[in-house]
N, C-alpha and C. Protein backbone atom coordinates (compact mmCIF):
# COMPACT_ATOMS: atom_id res chain seq x y z
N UNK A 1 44.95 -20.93 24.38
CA UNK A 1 44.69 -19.61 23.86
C UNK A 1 43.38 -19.11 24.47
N UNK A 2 43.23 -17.87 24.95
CA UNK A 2 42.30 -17.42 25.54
C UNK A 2 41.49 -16.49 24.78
N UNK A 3 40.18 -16.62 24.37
CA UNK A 3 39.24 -15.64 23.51
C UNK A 3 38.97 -14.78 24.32
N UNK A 4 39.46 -13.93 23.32
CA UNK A 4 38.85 -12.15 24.01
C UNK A 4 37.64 -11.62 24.03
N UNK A 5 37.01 -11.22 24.95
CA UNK A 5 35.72 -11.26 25.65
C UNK A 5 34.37 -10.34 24.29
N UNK A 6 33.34 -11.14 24.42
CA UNK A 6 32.92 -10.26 23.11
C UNK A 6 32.34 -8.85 23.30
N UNK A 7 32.52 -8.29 22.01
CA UNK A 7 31.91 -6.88 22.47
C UNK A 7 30.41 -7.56 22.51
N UNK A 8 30.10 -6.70 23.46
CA UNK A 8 28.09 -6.83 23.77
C UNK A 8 28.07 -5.28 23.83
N UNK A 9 28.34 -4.44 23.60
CA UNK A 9 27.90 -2.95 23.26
C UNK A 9 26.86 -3.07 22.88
N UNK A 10 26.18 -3.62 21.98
CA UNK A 10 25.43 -3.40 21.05
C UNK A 10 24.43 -3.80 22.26
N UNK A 11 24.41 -5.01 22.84
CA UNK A 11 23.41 -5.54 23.73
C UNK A 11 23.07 -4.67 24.88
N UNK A 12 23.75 -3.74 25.02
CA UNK A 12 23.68 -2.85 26.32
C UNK A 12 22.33 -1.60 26.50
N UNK A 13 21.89 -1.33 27.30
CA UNK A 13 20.31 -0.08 27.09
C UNK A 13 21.08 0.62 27.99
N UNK A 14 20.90 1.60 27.88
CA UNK A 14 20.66 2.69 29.03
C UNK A 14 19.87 3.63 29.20
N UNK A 15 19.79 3.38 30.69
CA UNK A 15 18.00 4.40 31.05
C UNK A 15 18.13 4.55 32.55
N UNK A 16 17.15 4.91 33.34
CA UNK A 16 17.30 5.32 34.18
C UNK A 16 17.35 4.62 35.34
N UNK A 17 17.93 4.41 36.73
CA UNK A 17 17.87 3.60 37.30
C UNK A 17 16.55 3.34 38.60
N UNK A 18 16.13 2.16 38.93
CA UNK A 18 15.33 1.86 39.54
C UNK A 18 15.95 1.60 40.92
N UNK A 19 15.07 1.80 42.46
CA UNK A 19 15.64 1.39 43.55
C UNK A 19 16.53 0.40 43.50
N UNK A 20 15.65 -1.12 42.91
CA UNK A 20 16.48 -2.55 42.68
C UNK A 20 17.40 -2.65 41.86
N UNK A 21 18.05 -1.48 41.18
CA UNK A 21 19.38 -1.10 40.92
C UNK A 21 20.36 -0.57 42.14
N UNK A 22 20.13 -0.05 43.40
CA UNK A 22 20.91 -0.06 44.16
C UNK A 22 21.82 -0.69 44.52
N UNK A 23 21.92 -1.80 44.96
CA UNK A 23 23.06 -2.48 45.43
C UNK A 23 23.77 -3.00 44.17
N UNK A 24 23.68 -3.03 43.08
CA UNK A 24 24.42 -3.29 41.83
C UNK A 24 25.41 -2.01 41.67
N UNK A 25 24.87 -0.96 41.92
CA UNK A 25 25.63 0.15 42.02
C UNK A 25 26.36 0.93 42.98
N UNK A 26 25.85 0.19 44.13
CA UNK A 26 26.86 0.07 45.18
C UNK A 26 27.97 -0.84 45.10
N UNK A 27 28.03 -2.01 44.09
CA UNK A 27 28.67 -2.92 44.36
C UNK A 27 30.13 -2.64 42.98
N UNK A 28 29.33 -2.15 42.19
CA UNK A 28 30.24 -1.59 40.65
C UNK A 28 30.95 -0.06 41.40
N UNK A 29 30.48 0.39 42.33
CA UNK A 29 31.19 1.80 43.12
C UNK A 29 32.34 0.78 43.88
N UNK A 30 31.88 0.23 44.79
CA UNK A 30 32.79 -0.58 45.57
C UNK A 30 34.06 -1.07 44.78
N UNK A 31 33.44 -2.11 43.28
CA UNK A 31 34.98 -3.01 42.76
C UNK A 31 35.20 -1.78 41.94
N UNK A 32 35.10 -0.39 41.89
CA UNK A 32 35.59 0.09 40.98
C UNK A 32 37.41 0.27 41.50
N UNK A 33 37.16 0.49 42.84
CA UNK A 33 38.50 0.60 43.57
C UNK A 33 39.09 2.40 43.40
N UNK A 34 38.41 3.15 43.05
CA UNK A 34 38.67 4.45 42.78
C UNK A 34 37.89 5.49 43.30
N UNK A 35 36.37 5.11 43.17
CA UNK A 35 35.85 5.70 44.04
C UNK A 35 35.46 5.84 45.23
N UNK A 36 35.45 7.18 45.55
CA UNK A 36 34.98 7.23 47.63
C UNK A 36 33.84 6.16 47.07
N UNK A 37 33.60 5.31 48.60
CA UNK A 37 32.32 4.27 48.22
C UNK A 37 31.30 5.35 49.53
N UNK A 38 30.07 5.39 49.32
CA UNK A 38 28.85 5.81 49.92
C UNK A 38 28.38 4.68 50.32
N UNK A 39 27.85 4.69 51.67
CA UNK A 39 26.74 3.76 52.07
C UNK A 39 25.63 3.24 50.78
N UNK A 40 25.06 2.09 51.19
CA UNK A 40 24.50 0.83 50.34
C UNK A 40 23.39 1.62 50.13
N UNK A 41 22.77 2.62 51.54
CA UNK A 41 21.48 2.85 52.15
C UNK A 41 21.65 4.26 50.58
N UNK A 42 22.85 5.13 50.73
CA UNK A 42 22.91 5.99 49.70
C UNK A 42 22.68 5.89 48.36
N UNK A 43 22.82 4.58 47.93
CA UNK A 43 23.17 4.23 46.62
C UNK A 43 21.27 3.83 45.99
N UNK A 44 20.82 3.48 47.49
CA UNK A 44 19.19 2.63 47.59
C UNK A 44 18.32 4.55 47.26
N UNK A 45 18.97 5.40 48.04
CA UNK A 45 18.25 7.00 47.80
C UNK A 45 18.30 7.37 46.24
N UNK A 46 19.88 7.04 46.29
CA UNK A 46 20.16 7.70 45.28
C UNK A 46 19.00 7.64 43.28
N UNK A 47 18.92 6.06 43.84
CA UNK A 47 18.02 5.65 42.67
C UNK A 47 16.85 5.75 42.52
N UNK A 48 16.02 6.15 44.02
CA UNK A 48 15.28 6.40 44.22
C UNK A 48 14.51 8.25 44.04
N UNK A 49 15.56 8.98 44.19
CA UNK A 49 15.42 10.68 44.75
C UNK A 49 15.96 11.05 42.99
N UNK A 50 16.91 10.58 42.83
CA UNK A 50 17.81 11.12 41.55
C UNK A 50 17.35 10.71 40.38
N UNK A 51 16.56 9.69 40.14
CA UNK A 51 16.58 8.78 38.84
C UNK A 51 17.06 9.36 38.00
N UNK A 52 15.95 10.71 37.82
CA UNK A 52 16.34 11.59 36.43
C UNK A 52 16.47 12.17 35.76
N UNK A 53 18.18 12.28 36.97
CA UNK A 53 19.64 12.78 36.10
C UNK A 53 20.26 11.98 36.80
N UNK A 54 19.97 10.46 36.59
CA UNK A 54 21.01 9.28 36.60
C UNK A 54 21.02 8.49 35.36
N UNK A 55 22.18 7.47 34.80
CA UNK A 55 21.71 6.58 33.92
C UNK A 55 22.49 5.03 34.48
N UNK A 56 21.66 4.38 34.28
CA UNK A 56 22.21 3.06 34.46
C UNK A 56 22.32 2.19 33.23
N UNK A 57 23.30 1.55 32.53
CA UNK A 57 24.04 0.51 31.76
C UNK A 57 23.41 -0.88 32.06
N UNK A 58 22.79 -1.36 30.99
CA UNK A 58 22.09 -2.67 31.60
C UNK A 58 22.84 -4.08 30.33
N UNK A 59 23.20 -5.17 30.87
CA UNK A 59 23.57 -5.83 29.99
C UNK A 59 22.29 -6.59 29.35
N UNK A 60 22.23 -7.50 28.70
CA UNK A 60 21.56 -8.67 27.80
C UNK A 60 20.84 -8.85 29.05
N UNK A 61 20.91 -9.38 30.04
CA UNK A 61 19.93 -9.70 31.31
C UNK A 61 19.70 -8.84 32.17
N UNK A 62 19.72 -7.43 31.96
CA UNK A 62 19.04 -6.19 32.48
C UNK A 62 19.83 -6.06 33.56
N UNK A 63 21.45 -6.58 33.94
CA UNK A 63 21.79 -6.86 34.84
C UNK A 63 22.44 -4.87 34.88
N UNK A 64 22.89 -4.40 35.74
CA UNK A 64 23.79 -2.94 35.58
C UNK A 64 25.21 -3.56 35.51
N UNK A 65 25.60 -2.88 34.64
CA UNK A 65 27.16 -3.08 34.32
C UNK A 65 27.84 -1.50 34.22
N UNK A 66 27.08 -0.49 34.24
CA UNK A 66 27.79 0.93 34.83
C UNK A 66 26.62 1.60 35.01
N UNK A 67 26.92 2.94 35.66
CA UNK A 67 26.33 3.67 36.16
C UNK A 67 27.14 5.45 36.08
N UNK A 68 25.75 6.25 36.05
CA UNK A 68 26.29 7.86 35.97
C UNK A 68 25.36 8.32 37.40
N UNK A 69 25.76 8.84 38.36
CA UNK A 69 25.05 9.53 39.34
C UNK A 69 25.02 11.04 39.00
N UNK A 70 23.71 12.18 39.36
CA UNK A 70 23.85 13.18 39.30
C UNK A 70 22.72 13.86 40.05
N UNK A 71 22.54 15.36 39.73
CA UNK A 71 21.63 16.16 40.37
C UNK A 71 21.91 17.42 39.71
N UNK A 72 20.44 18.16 39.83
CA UNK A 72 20.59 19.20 39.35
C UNK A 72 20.74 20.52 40.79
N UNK A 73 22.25 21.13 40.29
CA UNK A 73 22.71 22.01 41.25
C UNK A 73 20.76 22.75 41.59
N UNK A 74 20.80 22.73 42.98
CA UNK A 74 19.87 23.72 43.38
C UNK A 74 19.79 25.26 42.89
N UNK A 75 20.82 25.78 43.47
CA UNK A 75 21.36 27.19 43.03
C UNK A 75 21.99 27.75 41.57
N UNK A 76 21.55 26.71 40.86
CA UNK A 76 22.54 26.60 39.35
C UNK A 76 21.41 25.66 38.63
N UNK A 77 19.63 26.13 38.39
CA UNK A 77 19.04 24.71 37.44
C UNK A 77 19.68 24.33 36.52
N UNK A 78 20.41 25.38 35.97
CA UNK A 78 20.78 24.98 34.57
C UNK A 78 22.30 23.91 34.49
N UNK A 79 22.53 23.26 35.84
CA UNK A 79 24.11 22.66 35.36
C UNK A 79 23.38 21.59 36.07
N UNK A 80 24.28 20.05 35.46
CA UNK A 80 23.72 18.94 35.98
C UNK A 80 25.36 18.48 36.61
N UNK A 81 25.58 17.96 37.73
CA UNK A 81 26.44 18.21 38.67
C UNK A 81 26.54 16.63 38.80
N UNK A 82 27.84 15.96 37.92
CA UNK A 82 27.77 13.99 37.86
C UNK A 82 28.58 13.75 39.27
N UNK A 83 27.75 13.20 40.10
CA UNK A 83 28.51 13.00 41.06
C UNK A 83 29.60 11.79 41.35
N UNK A 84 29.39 10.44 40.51
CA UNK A 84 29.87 9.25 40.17
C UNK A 84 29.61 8.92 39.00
N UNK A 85 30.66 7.87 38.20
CA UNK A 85 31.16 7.52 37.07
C UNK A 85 31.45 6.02 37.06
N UNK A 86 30.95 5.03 37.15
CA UNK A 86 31.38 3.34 37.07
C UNK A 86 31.16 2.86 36.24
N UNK A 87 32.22 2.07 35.65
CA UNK A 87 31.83 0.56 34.55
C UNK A 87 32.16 -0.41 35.24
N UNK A 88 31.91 -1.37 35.13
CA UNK A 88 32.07 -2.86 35.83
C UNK A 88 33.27 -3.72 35.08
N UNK A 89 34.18 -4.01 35.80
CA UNK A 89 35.34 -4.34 35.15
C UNK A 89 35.11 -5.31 33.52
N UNK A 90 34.49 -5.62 33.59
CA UNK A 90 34.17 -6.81 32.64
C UNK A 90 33.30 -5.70 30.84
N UNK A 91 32.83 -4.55 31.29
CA UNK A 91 32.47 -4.08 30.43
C UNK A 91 33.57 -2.84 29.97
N UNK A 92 34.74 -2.87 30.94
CA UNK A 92 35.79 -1.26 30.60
C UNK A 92 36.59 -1.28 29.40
N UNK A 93 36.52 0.08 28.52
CA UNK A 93 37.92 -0.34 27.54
C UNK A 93 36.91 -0.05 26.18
N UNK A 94 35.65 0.06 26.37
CA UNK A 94 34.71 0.24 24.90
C UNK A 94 33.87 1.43 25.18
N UNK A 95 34.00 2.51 25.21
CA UNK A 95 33.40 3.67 25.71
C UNK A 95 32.71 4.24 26.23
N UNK A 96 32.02 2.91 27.38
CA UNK A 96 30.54 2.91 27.90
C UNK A 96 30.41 4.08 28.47
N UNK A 97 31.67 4.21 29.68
CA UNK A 97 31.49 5.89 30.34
C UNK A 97 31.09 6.85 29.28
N UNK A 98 31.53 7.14 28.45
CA UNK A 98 31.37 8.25 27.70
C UNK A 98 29.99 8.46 26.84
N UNK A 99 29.55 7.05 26.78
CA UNK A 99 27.95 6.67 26.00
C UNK A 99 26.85 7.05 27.15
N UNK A 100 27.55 6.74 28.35
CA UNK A 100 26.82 7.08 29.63
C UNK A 100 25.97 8.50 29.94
N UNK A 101 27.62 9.08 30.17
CA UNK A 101 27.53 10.97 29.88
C UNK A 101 26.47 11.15 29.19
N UNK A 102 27.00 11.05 27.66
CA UNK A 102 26.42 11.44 26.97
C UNK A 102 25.03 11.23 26.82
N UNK A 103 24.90 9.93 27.10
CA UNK A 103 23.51 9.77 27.00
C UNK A 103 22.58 10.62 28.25
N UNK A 104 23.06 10.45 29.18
CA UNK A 104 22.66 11.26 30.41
C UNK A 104 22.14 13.03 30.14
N UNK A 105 23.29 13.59 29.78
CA UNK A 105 23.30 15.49 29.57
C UNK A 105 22.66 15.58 28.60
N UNK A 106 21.80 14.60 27.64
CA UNK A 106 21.06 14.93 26.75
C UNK A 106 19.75 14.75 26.91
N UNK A 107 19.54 13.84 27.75
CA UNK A 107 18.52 13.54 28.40
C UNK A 107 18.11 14.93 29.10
N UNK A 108 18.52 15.09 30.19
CA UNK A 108 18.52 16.04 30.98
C UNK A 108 18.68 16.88 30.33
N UNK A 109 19.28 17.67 29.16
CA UNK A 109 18.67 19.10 28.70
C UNK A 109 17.84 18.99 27.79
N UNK A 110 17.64 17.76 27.22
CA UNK A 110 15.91 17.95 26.94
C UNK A 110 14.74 17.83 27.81
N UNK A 111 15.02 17.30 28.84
CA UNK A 111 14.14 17.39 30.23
C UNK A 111 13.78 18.95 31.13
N UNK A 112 15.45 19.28 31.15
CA UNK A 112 15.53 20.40 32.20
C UNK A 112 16.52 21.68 31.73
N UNK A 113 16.83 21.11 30.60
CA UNK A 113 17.36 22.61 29.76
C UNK A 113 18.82 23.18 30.26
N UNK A 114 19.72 21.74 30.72
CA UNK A 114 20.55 22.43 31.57
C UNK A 114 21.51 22.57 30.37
N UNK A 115 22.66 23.44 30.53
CA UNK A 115 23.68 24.22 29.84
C UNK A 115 24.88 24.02 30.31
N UNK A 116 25.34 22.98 30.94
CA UNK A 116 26.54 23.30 31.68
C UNK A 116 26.52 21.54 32.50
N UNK A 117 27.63 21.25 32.73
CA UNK A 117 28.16 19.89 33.60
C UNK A 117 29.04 20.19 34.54
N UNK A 118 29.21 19.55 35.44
CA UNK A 118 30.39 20.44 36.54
C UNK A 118 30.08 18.49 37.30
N UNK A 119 31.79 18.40 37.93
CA UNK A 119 32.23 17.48 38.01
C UNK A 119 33.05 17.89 39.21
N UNK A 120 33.49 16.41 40.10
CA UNK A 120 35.06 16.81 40.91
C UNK A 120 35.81 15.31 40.39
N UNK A 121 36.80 15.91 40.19
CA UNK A 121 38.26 14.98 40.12
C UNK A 121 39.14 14.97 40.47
N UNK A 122 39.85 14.25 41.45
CA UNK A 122 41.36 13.93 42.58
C UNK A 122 41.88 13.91 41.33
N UNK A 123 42.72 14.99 41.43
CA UNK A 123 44.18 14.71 40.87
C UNK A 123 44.64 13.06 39.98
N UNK A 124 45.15 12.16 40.81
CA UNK A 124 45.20 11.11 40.74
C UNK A 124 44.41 10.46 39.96
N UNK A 125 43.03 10.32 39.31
CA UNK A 125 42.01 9.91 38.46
C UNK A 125 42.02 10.32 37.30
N UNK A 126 43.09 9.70 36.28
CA UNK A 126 43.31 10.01 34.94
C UNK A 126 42.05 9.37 34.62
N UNK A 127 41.42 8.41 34.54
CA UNK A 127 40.25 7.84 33.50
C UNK A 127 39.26 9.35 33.62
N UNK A 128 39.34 9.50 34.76
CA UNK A 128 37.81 10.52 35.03
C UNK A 128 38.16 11.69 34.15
N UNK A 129 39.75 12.04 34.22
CA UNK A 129 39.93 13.06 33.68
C UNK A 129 40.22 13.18 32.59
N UNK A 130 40.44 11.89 31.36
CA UNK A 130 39.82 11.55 30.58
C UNK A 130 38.59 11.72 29.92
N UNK A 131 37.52 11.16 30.47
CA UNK A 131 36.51 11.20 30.41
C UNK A 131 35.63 12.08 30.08
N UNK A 132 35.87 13.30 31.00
CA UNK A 132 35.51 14.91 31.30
C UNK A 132 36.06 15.52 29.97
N UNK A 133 37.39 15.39 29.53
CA UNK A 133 38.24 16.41 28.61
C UNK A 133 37.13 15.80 27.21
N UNK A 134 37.52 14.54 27.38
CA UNK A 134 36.99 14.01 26.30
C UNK A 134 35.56 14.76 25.56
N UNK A 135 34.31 14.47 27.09
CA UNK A 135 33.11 14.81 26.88
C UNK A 135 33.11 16.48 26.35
N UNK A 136 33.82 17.25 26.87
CA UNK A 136 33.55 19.00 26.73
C UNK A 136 34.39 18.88 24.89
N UNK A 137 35.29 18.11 24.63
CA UNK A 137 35.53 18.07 23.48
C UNK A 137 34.41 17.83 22.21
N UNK A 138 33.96 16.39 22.44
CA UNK A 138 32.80 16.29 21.83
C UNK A 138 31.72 16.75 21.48
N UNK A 139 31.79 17.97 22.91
CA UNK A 139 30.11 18.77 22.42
C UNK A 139 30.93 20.36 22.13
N UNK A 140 31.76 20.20 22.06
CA UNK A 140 32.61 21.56 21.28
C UNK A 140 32.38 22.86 22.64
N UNK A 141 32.86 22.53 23.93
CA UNK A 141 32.31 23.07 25.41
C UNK A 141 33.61 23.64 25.93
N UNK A 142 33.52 24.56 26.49
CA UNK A 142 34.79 25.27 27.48
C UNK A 142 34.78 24.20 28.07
N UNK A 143 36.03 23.88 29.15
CA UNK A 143 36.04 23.24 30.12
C UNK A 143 37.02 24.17 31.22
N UNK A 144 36.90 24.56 32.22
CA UNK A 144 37.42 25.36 33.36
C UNK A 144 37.85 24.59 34.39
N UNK A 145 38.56 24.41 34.85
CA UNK A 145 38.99 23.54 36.08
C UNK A 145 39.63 24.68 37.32
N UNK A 146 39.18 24.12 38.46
CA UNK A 146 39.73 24.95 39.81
C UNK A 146 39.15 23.58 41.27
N UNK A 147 40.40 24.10 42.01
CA UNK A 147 40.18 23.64 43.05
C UNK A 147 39.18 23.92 43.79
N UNK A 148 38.04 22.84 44.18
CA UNK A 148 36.61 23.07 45.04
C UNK A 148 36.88 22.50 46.52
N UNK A 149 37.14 21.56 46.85
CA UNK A 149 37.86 21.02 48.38
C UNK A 149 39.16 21.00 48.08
N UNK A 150 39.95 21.76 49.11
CA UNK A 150 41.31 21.43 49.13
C UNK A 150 41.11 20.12 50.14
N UNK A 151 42.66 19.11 50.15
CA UNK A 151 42.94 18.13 51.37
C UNK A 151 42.71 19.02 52.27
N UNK A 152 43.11 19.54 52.86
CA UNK A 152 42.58 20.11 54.35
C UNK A 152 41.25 20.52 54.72
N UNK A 153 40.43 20.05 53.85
CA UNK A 153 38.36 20.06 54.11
C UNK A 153 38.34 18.42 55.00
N UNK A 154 38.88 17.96 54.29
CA UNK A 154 38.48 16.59 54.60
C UNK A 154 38.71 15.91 55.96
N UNK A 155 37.50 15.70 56.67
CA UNK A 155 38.19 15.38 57.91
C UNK A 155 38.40 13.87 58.47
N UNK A 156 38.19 12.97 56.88
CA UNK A 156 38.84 11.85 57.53
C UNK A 156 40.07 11.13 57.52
N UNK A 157 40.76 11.43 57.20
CA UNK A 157 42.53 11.13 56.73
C UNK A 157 42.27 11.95 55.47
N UNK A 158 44.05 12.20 54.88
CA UNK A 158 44.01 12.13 53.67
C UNK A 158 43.46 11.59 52.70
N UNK A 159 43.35 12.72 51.72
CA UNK A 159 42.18 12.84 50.70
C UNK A 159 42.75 14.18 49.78
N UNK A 160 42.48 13.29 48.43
CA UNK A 160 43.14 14.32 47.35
C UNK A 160 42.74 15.19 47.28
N UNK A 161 43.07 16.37 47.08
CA UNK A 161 41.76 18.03 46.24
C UNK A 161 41.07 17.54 45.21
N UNK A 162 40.03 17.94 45.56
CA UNK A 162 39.05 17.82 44.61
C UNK A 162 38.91 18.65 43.60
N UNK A 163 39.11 18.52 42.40
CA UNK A 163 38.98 19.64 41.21
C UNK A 163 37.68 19.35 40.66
N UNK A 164 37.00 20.99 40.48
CA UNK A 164 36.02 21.19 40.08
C UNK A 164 36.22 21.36 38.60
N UNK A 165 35.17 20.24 37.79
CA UNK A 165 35.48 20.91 36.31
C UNK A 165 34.11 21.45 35.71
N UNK A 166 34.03 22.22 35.50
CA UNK A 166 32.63 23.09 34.44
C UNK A 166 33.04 23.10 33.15
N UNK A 167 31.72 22.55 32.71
CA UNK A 167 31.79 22.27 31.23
C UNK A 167 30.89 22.68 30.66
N UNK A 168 31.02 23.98 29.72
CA UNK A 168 29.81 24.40 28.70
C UNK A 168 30.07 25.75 27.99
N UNK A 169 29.44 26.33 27.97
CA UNK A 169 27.87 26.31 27.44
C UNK A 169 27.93 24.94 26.55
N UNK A 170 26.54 23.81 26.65
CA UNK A 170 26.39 22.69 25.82
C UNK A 170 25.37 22.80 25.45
N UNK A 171 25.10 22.38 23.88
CA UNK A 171 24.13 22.66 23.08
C UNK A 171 24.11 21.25 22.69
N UNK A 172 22.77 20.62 22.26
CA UNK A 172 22.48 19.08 21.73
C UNK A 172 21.72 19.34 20.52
């Protein structure tokens, strides 16, 4: 008989990520198997340039077990724009993504006052789109969806359309 893995929710922090979170989050992008993967060197910027409006998932040994990437649109301060979404197989199935978000867009509009989330999702990516419906539900938010890259942007093989989702006005 095999024991089912324990919840450690409780053991989990989330905060912002440090450079030497890079390759953990390159590596939870990689086994996610869903997402485009970015260079190692991207993932090393990303933690570095982005911190914060990123959050990183840390287990009992500070190890990352998910991650939220983002930025605040240039032309738009007020929307925080999640560019990636990972849990690490071993932590999926207990709502971390969504503790993630959340913890993230609250951060950030008490930081930077933003009003709004905007996202892309392939077709094909029910969790994400999950995820998204879920979050604009919870904070009681429009959610708008439209095509932002069609397949024919993409110039390296096939590649799904990318749907843009905007989510708000959000109030905390």
């Amino acid at each position: 008989m095999t024991a089912a893995p324990a919840d450690t929710s409780a053991e989990l922090e989330i905060d912002r990520p440090s450079v030497a979170d890079g390759a953990a989050l390159w590596r939870i992008a990689r086994d996610s198997k869903v997402l485009d993967l970015n260079s190692s060197y991207s993932y090393l910027l990303w933690c570095r340039d982005f911190a914060a409006t990123s959050a990183v998932a840390r287990d009992g040994r500070g190890e990352p077990v998910g991650f939220v990437t983002g930025y605040v649109r240039p032309d738009r301060p007020h929307t925080l724009l999640v560019w990636q979404v990972a849990v690490d197989e071993t932590h999926r199935g207990r709502g971390l993504a969504g503790k993630l978000l959340d913890g993230l867009a609250a951060r950030v509009f008490a930081e930077q006052r933003i009003t709004a989330v905007e996202t892309t999702v392939t077709p094909d990516n029910t969790a994400s789109e999950r995820l998204f419906c879920a979050f604009a539900e919870r904070h009681d938010a429009a959610l708008e969806r439209e095509v932002l890259f069609d397949t024919g942007l993409f110039p390296d093989g096939p590649h799904e359309p990318e749907v843009l989702y905007r989510i708000g006005p959000l109030s905390f």
